[in-house]
C-alpha atoms as a PDB file:
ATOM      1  CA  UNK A   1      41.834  21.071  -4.125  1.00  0.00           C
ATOM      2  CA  UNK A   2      44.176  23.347  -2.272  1.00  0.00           C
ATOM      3  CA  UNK A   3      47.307  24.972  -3.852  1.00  0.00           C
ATOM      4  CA  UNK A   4      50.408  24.877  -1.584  1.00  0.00           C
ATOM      5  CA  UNK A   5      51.960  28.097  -1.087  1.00  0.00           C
ATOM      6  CA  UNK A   6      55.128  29.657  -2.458  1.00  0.00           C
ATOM      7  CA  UNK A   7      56.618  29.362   1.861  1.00  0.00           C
ATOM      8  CA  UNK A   8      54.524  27.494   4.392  1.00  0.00           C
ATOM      9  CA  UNK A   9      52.460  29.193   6.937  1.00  0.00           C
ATOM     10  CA  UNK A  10      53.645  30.265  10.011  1.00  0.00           C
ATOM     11  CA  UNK A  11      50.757  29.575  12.297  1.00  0.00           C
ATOM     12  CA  UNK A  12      50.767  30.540  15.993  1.00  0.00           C
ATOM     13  CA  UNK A  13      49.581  27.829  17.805  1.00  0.00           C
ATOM     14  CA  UNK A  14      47.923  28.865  21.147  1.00  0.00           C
ATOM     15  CA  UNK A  15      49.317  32.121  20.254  1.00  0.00           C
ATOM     16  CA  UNK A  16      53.069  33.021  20.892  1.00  0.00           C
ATOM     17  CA  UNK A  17      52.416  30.585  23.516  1.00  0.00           C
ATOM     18  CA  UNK A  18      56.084  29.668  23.790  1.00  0.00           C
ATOM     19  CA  UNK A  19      56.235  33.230  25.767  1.00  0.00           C
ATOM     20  CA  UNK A  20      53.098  34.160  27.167  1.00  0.00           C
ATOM     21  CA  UNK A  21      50.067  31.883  28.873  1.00  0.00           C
ATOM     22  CA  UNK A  22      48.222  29.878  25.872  1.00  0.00           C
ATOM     23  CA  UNK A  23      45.001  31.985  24.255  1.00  0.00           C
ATOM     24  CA  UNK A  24      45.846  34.952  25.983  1.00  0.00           C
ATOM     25  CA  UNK A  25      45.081  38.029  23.624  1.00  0.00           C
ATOM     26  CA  UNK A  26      48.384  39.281  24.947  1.00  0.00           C
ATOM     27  CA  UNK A  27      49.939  36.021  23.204  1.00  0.00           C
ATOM     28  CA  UNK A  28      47.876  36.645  20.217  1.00  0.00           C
ATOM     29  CA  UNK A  29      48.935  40.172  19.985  1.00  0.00           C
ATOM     30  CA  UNK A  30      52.852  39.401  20.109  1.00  0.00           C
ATOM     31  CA  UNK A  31      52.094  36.596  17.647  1.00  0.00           C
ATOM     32  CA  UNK A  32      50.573  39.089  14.919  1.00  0.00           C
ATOM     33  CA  UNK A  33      53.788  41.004  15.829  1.00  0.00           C
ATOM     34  CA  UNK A  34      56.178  38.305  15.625  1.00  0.00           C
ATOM     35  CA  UNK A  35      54.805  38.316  11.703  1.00  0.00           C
ATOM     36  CA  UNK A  36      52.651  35.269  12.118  1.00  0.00           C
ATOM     37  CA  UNK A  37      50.285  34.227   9.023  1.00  0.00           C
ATOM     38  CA  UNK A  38      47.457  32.570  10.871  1.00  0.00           C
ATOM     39  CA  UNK A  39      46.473  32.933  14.991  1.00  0.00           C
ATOM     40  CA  UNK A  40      44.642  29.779  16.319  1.00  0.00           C
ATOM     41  CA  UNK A  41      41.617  29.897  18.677  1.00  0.00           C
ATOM     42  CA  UNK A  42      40.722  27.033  20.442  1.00  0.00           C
ATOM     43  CA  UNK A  43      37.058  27.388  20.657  1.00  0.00           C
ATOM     44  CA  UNK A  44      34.778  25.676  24.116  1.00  0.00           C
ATOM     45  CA  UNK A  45      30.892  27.110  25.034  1.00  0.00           C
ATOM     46  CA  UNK A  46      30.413  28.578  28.607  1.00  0.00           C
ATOM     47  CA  UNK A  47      26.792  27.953  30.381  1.00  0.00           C
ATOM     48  CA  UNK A  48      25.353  30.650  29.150  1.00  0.00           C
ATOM     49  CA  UNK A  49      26.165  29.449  25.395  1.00  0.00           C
ATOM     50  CA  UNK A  50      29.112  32.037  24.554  1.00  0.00           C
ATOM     51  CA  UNK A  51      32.102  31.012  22.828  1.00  0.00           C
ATOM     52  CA  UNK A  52      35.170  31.025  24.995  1.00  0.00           C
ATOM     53  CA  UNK A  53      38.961  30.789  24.005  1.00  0.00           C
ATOM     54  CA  UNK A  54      40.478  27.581  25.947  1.00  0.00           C
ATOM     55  CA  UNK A  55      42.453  24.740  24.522  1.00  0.00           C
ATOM     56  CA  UNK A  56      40.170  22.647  26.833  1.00  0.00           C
ATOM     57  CA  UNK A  57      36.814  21.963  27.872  1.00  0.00           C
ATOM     58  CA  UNK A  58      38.542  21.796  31.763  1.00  0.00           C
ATOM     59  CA  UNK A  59      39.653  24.939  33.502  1.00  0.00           C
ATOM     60  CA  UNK A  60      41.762  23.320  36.343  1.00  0.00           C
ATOM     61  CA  UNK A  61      45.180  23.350  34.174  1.00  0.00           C
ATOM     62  CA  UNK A  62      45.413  26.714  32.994  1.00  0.00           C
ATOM     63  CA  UNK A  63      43.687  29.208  35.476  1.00  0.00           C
ATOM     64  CA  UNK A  64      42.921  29.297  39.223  1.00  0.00           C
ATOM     65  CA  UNK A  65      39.723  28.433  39.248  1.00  0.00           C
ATOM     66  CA  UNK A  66      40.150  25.579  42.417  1.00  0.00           C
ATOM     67  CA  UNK A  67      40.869  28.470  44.225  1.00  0.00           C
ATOM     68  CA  UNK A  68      38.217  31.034  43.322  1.00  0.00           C
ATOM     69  CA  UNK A  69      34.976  28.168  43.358  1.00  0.00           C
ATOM     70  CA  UNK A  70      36.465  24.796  45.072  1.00  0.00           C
ATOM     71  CA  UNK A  71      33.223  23.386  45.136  1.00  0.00           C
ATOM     72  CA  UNK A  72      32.158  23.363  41.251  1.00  0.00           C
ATOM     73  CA  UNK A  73      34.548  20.565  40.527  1.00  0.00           C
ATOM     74  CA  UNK A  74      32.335  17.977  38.907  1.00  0.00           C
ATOM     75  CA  UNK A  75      32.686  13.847  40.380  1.00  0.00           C
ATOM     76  CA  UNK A  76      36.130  13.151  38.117  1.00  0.00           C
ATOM     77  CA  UNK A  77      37.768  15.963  40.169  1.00  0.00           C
ATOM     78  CA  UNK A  78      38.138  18.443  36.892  1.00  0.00           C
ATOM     79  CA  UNK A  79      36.305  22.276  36.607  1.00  0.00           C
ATOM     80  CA  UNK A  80      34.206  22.388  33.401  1.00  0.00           C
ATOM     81  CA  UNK A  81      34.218  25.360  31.084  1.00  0.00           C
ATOM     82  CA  UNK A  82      30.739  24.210  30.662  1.00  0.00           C
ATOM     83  CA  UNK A  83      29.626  24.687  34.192  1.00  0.00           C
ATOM     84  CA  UNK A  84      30.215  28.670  34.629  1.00  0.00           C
ATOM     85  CA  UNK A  85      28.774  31.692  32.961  1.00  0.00           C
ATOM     86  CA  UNK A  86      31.083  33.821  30.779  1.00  0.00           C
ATOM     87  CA  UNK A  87      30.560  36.569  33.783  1.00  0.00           C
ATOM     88  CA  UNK A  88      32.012  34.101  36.235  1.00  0.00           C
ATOM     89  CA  UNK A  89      35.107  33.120  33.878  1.00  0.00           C
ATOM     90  CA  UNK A  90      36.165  36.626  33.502  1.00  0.00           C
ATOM     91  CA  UNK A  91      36.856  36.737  37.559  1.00  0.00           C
ATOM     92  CA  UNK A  92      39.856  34.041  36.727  1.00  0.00           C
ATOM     93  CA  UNK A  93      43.328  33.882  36.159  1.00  0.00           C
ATOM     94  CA  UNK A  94      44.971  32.168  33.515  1.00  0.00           C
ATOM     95  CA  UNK A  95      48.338  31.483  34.346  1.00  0.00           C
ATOM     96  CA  UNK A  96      51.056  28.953  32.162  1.00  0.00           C
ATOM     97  CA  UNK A  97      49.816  24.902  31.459  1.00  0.00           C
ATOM     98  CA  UNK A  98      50.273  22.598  34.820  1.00  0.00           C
ATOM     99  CA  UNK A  99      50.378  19.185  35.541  1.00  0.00           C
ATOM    100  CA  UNK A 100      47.405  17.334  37.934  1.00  0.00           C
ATOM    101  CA  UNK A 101      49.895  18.363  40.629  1.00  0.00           C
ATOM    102  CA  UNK A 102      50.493  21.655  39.962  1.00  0.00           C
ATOM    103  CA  UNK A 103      54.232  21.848  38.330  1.00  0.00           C
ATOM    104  CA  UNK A 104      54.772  23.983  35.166  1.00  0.00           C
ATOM    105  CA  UNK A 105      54.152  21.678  32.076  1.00  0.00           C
ATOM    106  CA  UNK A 106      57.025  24.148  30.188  1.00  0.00           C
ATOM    107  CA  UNK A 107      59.055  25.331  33.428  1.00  0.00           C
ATOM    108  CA  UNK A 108      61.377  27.604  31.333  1.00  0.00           C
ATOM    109  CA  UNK A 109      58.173  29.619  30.188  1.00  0.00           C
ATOM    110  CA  UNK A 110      56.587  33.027  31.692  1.00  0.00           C
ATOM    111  CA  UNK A 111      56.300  32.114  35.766  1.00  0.00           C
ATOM    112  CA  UNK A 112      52.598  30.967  36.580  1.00  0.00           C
ATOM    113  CA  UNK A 113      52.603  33.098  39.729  1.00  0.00           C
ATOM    114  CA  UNK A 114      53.166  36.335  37.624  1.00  0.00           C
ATOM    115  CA  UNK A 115      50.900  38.044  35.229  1.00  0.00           C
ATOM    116  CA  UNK A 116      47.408  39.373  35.508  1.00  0.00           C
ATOM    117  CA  UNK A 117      45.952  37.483  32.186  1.00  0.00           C
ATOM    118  CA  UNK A 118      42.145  36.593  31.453  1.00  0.00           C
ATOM    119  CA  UNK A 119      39.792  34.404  29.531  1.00  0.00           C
ATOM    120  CA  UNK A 120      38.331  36.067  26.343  1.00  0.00           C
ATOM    121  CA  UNK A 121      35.479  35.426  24.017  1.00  0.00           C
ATOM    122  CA  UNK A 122      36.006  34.470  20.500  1.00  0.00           C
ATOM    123  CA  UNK A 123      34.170  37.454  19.532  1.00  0.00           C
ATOM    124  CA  UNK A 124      36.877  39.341  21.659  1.00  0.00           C
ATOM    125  CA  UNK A 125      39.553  37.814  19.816  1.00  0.00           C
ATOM    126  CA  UNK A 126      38.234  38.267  16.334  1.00  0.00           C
ATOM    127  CA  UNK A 127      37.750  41.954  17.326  1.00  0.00           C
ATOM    128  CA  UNK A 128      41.100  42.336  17.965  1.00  0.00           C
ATOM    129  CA  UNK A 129      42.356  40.688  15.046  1.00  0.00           C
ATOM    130  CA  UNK A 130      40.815  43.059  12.783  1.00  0.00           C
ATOM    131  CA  UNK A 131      41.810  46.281  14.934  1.00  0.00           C
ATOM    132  CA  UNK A 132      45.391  44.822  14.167  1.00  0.00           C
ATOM    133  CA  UNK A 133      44.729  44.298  10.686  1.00  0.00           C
ATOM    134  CA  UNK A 134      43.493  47.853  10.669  1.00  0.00           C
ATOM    135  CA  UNK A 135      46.141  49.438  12.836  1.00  0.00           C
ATOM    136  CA  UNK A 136      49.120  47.724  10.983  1.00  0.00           C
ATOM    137  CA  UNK A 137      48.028  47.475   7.434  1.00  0.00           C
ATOM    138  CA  UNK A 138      48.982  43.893   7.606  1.00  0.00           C
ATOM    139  CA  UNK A 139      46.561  40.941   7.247  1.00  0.00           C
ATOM    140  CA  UNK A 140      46.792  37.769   9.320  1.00  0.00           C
ATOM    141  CA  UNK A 141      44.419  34.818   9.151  1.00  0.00           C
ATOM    142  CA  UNK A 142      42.539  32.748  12.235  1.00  0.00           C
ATOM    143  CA  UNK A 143      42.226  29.433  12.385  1.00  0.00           C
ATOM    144  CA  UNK A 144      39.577  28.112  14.770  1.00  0.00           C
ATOM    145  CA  UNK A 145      39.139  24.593  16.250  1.00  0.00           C
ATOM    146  CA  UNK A 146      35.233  23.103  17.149  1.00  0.00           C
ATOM    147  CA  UNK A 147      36.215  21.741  20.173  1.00  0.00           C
ATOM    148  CA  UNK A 148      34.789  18.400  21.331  1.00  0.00           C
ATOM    149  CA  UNK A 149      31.529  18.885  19.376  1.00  0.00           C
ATOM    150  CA  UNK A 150      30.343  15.433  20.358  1.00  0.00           C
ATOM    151  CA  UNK A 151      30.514  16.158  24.354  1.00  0.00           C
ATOM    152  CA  UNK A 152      28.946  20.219  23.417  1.00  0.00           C
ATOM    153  CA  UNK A 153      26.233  18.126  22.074  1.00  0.00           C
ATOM    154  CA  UNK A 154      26.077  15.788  25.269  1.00  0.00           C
ATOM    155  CA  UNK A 155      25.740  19.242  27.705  1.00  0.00           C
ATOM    156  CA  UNK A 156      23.252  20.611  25.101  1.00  0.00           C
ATOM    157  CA  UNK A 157      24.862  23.199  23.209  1.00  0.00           C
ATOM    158  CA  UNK A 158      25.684  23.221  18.703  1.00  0.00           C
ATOM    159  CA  UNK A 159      28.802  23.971  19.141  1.00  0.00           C
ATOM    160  CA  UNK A 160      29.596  24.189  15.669  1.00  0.00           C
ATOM    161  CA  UNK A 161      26.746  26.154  14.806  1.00  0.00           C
ATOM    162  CA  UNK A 162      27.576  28.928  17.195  1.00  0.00           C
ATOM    163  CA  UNK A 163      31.314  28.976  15.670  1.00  0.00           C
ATOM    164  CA  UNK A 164      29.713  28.823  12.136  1.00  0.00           C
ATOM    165  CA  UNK A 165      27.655  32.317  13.094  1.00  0.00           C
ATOM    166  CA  UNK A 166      30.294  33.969  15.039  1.00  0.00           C
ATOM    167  CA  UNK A 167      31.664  33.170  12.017  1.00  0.00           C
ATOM    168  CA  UNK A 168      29.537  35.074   9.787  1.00  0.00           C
ATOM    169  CA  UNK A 169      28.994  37.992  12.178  1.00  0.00           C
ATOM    170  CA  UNK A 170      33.099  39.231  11.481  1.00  0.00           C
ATOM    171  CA  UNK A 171      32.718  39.184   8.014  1.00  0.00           C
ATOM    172  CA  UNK A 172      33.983  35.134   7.524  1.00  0.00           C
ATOM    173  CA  UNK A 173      32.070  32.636   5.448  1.00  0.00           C
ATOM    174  CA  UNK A 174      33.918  32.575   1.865  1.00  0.00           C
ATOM    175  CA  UNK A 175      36.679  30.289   0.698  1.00  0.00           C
ATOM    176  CA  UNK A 176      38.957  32.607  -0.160  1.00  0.00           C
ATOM    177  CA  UNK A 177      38.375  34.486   3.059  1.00  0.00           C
ATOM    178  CA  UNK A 178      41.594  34.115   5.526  1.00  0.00           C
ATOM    179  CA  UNK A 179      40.672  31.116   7.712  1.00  0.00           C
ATOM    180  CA  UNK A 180      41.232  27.247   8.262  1.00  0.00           C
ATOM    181  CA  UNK A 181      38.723  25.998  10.267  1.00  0.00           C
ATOM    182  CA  UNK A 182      39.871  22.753  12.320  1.00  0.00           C
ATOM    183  CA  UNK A 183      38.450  19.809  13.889  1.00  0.00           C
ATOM    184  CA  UNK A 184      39.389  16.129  14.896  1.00  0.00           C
ATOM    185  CA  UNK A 185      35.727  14.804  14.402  1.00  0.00           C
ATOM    186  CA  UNK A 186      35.222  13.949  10.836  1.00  0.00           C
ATOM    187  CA  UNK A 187      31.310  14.070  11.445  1.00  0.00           C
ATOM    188  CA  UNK A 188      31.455  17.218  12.746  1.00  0.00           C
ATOM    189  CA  UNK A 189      33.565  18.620   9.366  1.00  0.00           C
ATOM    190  CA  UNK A 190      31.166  16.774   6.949  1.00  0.00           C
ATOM    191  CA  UNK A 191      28.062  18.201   9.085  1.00  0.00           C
ATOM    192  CA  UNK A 192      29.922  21.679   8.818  1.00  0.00           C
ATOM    193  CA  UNK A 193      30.302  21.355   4.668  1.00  0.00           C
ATOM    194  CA  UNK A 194      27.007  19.469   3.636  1.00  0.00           C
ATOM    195  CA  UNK A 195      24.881  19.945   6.266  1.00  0.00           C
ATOM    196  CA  UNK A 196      26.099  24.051   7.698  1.00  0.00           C
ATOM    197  CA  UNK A 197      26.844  24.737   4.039  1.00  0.00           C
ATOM    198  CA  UNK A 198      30.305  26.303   5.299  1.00  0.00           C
ATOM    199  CA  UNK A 199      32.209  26.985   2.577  1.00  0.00           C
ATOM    200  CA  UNK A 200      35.232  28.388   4.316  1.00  0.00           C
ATOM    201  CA  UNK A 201      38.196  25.526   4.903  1.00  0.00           C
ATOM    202  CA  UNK A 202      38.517  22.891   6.852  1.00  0.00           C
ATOM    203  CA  UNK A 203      41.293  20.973   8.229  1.00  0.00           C
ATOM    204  CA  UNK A 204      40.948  17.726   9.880  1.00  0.00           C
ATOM    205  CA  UNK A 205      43.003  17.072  12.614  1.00  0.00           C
ATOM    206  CA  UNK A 206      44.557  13.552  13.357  1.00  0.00           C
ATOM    207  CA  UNK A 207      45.566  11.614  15.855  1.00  0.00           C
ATOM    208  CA  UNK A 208      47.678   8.265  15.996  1.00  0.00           C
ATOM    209  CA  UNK A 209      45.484   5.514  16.341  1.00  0.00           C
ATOM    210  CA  UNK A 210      41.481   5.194  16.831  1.00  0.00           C
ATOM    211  CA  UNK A 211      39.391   7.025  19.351  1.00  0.00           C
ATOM    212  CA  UNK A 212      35.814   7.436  19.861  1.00  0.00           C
ATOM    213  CA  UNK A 213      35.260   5.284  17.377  1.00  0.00           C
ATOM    214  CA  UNK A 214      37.085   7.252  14.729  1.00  0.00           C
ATOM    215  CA  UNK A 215      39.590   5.175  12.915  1.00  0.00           C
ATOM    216  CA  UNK A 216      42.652   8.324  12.314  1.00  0.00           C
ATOM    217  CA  UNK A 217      44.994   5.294  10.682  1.00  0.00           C
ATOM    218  CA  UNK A 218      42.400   4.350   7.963  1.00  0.00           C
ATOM    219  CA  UNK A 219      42.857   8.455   7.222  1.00  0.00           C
ATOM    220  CA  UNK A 220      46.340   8.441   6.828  1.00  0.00           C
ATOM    221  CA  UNK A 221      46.249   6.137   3.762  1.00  0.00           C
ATOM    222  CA  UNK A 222      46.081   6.402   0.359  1.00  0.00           C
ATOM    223  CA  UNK A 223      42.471   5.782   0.188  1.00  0.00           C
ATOM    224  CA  UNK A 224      41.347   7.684   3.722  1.00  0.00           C
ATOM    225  CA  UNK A 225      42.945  11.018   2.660  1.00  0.00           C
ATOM    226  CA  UNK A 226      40.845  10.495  -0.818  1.00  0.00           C
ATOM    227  CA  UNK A 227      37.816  10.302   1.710  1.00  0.00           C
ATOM    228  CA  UNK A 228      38.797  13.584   3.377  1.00  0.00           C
ATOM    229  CA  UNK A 229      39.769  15.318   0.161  1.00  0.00           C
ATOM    230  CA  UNK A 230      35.713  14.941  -0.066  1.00  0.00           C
ATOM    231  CA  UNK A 231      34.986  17.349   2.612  1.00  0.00           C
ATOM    232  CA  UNK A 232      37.945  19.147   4.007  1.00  0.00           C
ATOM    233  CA  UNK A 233      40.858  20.977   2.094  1.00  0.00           C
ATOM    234  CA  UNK A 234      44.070  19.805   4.363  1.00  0.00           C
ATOM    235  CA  UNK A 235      45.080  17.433   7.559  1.00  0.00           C
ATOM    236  CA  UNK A 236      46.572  18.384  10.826  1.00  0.00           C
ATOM    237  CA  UNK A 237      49.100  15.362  11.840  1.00  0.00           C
ATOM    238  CA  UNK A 238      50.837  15.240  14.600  1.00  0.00           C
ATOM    239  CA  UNK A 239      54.583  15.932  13.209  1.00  0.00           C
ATOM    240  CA  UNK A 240      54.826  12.031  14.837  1.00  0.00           C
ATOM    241  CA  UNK A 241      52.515  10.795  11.919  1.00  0.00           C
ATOM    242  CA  UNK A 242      54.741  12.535   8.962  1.00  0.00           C
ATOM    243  CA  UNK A 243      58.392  10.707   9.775  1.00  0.00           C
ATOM    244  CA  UNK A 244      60.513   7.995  12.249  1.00  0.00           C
ATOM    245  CA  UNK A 245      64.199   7.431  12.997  1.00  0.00           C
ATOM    246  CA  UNK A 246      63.730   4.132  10.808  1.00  0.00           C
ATOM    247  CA  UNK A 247      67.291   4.490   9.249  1.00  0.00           C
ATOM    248  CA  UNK A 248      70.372   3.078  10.347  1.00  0.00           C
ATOM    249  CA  UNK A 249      72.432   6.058  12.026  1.00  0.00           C
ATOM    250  CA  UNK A 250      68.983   7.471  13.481  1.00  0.00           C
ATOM    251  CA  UNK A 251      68.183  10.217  10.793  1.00  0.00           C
ATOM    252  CA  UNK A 252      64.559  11.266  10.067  1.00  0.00           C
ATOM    253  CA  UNK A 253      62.738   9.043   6.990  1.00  0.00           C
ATOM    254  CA  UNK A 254      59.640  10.406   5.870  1.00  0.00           C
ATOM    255  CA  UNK A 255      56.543   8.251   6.251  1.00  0.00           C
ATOM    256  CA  UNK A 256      55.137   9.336   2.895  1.00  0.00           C
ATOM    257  CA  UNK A 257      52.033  10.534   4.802  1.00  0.00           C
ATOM    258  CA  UNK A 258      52.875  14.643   3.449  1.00  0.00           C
ATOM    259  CA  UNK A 259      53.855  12.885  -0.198  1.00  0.00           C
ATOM    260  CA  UNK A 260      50.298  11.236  -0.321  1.00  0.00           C
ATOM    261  CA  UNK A 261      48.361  14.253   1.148  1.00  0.00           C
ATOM    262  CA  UNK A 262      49.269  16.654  -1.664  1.00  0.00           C
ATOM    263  CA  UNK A 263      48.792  13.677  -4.092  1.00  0.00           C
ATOM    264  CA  UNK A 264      45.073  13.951  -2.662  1.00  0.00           C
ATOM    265  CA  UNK A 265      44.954  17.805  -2.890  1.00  0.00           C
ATOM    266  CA  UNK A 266      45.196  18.069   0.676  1.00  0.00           C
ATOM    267  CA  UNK A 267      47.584  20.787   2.045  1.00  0.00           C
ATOM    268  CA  UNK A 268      49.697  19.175   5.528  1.00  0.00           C
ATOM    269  CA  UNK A 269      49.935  21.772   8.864  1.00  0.00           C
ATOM    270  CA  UNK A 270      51.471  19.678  11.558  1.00  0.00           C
ATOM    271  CA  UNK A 271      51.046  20.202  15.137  1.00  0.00           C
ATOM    272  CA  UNK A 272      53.677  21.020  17.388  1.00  0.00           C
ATOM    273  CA  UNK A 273      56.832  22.950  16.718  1.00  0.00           C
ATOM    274  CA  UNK A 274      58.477  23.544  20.043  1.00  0.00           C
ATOM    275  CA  UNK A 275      61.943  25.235  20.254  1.00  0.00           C
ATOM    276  CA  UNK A 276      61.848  23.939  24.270  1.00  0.00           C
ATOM    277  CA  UNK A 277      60.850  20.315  23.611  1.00  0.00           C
ATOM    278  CA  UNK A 278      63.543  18.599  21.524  1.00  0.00           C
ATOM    279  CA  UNK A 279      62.211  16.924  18.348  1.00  0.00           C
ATOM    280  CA  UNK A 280      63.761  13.212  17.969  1.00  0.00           C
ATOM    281  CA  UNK A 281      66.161  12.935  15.477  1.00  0.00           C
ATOM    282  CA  UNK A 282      67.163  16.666  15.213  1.00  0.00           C
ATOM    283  CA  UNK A 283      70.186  18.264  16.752  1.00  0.00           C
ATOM    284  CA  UNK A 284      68.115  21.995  16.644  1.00  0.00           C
ATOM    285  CA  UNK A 285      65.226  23.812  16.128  1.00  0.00           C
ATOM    286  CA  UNK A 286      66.193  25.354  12.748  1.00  0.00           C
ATOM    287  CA  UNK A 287      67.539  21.590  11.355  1.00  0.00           C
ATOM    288  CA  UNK A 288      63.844  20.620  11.957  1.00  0.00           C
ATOM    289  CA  UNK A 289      62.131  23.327  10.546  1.00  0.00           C
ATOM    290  CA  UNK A 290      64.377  22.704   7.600  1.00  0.00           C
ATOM    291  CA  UNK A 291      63.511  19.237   7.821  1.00  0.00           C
ATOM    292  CA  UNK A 292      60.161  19.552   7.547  1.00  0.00           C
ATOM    293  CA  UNK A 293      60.315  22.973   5.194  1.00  0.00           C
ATOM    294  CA  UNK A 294      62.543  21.590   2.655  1.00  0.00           C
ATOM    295  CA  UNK A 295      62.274  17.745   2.536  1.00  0.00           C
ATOM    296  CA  UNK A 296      59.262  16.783   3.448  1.00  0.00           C
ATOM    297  CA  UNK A 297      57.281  19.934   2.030  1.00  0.00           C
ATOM    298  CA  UNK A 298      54.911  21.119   4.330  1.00  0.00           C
ATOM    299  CA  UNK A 299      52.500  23.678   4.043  1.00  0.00           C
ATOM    300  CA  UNK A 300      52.483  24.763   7.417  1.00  0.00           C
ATOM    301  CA  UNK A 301      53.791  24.617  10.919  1.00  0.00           C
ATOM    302  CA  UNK A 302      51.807  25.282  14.081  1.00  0.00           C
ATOM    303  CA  UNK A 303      54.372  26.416  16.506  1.00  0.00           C
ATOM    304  CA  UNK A 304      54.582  27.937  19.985  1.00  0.00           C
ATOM    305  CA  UNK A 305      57.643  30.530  18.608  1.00  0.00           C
ATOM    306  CA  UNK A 306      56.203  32.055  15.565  1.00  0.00           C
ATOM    307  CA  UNK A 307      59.427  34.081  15.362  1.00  0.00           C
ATOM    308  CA  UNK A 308      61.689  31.207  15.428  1.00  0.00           C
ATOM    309  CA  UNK A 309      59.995  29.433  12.861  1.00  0.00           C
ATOM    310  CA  UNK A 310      59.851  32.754  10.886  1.00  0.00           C
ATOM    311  CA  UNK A 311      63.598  32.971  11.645  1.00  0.00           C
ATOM    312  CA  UNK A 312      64.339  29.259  10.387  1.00  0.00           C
ATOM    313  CA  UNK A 313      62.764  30.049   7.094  1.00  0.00           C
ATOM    314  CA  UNK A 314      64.190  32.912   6.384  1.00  0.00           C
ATOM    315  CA  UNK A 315      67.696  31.588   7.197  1.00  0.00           C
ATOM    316  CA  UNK A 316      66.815  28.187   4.885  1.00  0.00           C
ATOM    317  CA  UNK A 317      65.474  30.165   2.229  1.00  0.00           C
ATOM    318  CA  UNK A 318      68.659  32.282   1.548  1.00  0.00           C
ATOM    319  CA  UNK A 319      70.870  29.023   2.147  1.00  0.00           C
ATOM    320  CA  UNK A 320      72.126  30.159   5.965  1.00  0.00           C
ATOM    321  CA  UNK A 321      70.265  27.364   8.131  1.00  0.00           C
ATOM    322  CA  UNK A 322      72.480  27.380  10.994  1.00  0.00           C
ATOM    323  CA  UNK A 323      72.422  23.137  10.799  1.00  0.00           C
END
C-alpha cells in the first residue's frame, strides 16, 4: 500500500514539454530546473536492441526522418523506431509533435523549424539525471513507461527486460528507490512483479474503454482497482476518467474513481495537465490544479509546465489561488 504524500508530485511529463520538443534532454534539464519531483521517459527499442527515449514506437511525428530515409517507411505509411539502429537515429531531428499533415499539434509551442535537438538513450538520460542530482544537491525521481511491450515482443525484442536491467545498471531496483515505473498492459506489470521480481513501483496506466483485449472499465471499479492493488502501487487515469460536468450549472463532479483508488491503497497521477489546452469545466489553469489538488486529492499531476503546476500549488497552499 502506498502512502499519499504531504503535496502531490509534480511530474514532468515528456519533460518541460510545454516549452521545448517532448524527451529532449534539453526539456528534461529545464524540468529538473523548473523544481520538478519526477522526469518521465517514454521508453521504445531501436534495431540494434538499445533503449531509446520516444513517446512512440513511430518516428514520422516528432523528427524528420521522411526526409533523411524516405524509403524505410513500412506498408501503413509510418517510420518505425524499430527499423533503424541507434547510430542511424542520432543523424535526426526532433522537432515539436505534428499532425499526419504536418501542422504543429501545440502551434503556440517552440517553432518546429528551429532548434538543433536529438534522440537520446535511456542510459543517456539516466546519466544526466544523476549529474543533476550531483551538481545541484537536489534529488528528482524518473518515471519510465514499457512501451507497447506486446508489439516489442511481436519484432522480437523483451522490452521490459531490457528496461528492468537498465534499470539495475544506475543503481534502481528497490522500493524505496525514486521511481514509478508505468505501463498500460496489465500483463506486462504482473510479468514485471512476479515473474522480473521488480520490486520498484508500478503504475498502471488507463485508458477509457477496452483495447487489445484489456478491459480499463472493469479497472476503474471497486473490485478492478482491488485487482491492481495486487501488483502495482498506483493508476494513471486520464484526468477524463476522475470527473464530468454532470451538475446543473456545468461545474466539475468527481467520479469517485480518486475516492476508491486510495480506498484500495492505490496512489492516483493523472495524465495531462496542459496550461495551452483548456480543461472542460475550468475557467484557468490554477482553478484546475486546485480542483484536482484540493478536492479531489490527487497524488500527482503529469503536466507539460512543471512550473505552472509548481506555481498553482504554491499559490493554493498559502490560500492565494488566483480562481
Amino acid at each position: 500500500m502506498q502512502t499519499p504524500p504531504d503535496k502531490p508530485l509534480v511530474i514532468a511529463h515528456r519533460g518541460a514539454s510545454g516549452y521545448l520538443p517532448e524527451h529532449t534532454l534539453e526539456a528534461k534539464a529545464l524540468a529538473f530546473g523548473m523544481g520538478a519531483d519526477f522526469l518521465e521517459q517514454d521508453i521504445v527499442a531501436t534495431a540494434d536492441d538499445e533503449l531509446v527515449v520516444l513517446h512512440d514506437i513511430h518516428l514520422d511525428r516528432v523528427t524528420d526522418v521522411q526526409a533523411r530515409f524516405p524509403s524505410r517507411r513500412r506498408e501503413d505509411g509510418r517510420y518505425y523506431v524499430r527499423d533503424f539502429s541507434l547510430a542511424e537515429l542520432r543523424t535526426l531531428n526532433v522537432h515539436e509533435r505534428r499532425h499526419a499533415a504536418g501542422s504543429a499539434v501545440f502551434p503556440k509551442r517552440f517553432p518546429t523549424t528551429r532548434g538543433r535537438f536529438r534522440i537520446v538513450t535511456f542510459d543517456e538520460e539516466l546519466d544526466m539525471i544523476e549529474g543533476l542530482r550531483r551538481s545541484s544537491g537536489r534529488g528528482v525521481g524518473v518515471y519510465p513507461e514499457i512501451k507497447a511491450p506486446a508489439w516489442h515482443r511481436r519484432e522480437g525484442v523483451d522490452i521490459t527486460l531490457l528496461v528492468l536491467r537498465a534499470m539495475e545498471r544506475h543503481g534502481y531496483g528497490e522500493r524505496a528507490d525514486p521511481v514509478y515505473l508505468q505501463c498500460f498492459d496489465p500483463g506486462e506489470l504482473l510479468r514485471a512483479r512476479r515473474e522480473l521480481d521488480c520490486d520498484l513501483k508500478l503504475v498502471q496506466l488507463i485508458e477509457e474503454g477496452s483495447e487489445a483485449g484489456i478491459d480499463y472499465r472493469r479497472m476503474t471499479t471497486a473490485e478492478g482497482l482491488r485487482d491492481v492493488a495486487a501488483y502495482a502501487d498506483g493508476i494513471g487515469p486520464s484526468l477524463d476518467q476522475l470527473y464530468s460536468l454532470a451538475d446543473i450549472d456545468g461545474h466539475p463532479v468527481s467520479t469517485g474513481l480518486v475516492t476508491a483508488a486510495h480506498a484500495a491503497g492505490l496512489v492516483v497521477h493523472p495524465y495531462t495537465f496542459r496550461a495551452d489546452v483548456p480543461t472542460s469545466g475550468f475557467a484557468t489553469f490554477d482553478e484546475t490544479v486546485d480542483w484536482f489538488a484540493g478536492t479531489l486529492r490527487v497524488d500527482g499531476f503529469f503536466t507539460d509546465f512543471p512550473d505552472l503546476v509548481r506555481d498553482a500549488l504554491g499559490r493554493a497552499e498559502s490560500g492565494s489561488a488566483r480562481i
